[in-house]
Protein backbone atom coordinates (compact mmCIF):
# COMPACT_ATOMS: atom_id res chain seq x y z
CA UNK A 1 9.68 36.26 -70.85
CA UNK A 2 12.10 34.33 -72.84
CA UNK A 3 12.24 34.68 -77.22
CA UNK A 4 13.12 31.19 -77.61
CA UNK A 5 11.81 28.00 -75.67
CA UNK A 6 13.34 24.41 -76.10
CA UNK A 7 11.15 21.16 -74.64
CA UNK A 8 13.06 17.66 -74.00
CA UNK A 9 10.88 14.45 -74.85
CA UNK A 10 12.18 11.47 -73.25
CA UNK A 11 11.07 8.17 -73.96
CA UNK A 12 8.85 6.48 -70.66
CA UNK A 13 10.93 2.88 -70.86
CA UNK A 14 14.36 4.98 -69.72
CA UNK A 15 14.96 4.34 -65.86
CA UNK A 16 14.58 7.55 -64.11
CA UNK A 17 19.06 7.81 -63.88
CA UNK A 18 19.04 7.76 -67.64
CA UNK A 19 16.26 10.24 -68.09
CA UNK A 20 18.11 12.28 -65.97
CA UNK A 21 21.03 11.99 -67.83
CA UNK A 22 19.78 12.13 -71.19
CA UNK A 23 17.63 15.61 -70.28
CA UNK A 24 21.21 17.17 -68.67
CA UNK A 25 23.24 16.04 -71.87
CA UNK A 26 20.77 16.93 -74.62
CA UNK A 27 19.97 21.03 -72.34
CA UNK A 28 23.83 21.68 -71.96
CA UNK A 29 24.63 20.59 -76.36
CA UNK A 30 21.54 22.99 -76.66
CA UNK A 31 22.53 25.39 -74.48
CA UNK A 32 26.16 25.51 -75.59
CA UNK A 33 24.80 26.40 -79.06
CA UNK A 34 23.72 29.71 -77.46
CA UNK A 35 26.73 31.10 -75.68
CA UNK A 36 25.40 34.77 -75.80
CA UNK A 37 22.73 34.39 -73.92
CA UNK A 38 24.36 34.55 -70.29
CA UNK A 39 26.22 37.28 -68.54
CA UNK A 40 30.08 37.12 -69.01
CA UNK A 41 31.70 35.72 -65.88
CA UNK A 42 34.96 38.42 -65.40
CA UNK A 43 35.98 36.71 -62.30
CA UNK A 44 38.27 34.82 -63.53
CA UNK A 45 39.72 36.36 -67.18
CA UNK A 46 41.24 33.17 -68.38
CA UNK A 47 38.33 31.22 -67.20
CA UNK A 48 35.13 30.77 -69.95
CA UNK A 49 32.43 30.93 -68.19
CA UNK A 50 28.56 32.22 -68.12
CA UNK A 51 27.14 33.26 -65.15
CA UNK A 52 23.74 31.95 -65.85
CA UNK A 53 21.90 31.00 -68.87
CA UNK A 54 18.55 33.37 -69.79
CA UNK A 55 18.70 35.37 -66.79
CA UNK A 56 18.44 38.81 -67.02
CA UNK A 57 21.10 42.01 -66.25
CA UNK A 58 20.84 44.02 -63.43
């Protein structure tokens, strides 16, 4: 389905907030690395946005 695949280790002594938080920083750096790979919002012209990340045009 998708070319490339990323996986997240998090240590087990992190309290379940800071897994959280680490998993949502470390997927939107990666994520942000990759702009192309989302649907250009047109919305808003002035606004940068993706629609969403990996899924496909219809």
């Amino acid at each position: 389905m998708f070319e490339t695949k990323v996986a997240i280790l998090v240590l087990d002594d992190l309290a379940v907030w800071q897994k959280l938080n680490v998993t949502a920083f470390l997927a939107t750096g990666i994520a942000g690395l990759a702009p192309d790979d989302g649907e250009r919002s047109e919305r808003r012209p002035d606004h940068l946005g993706w629609r969403s990340l990996g899924r496909a045009a219809s």
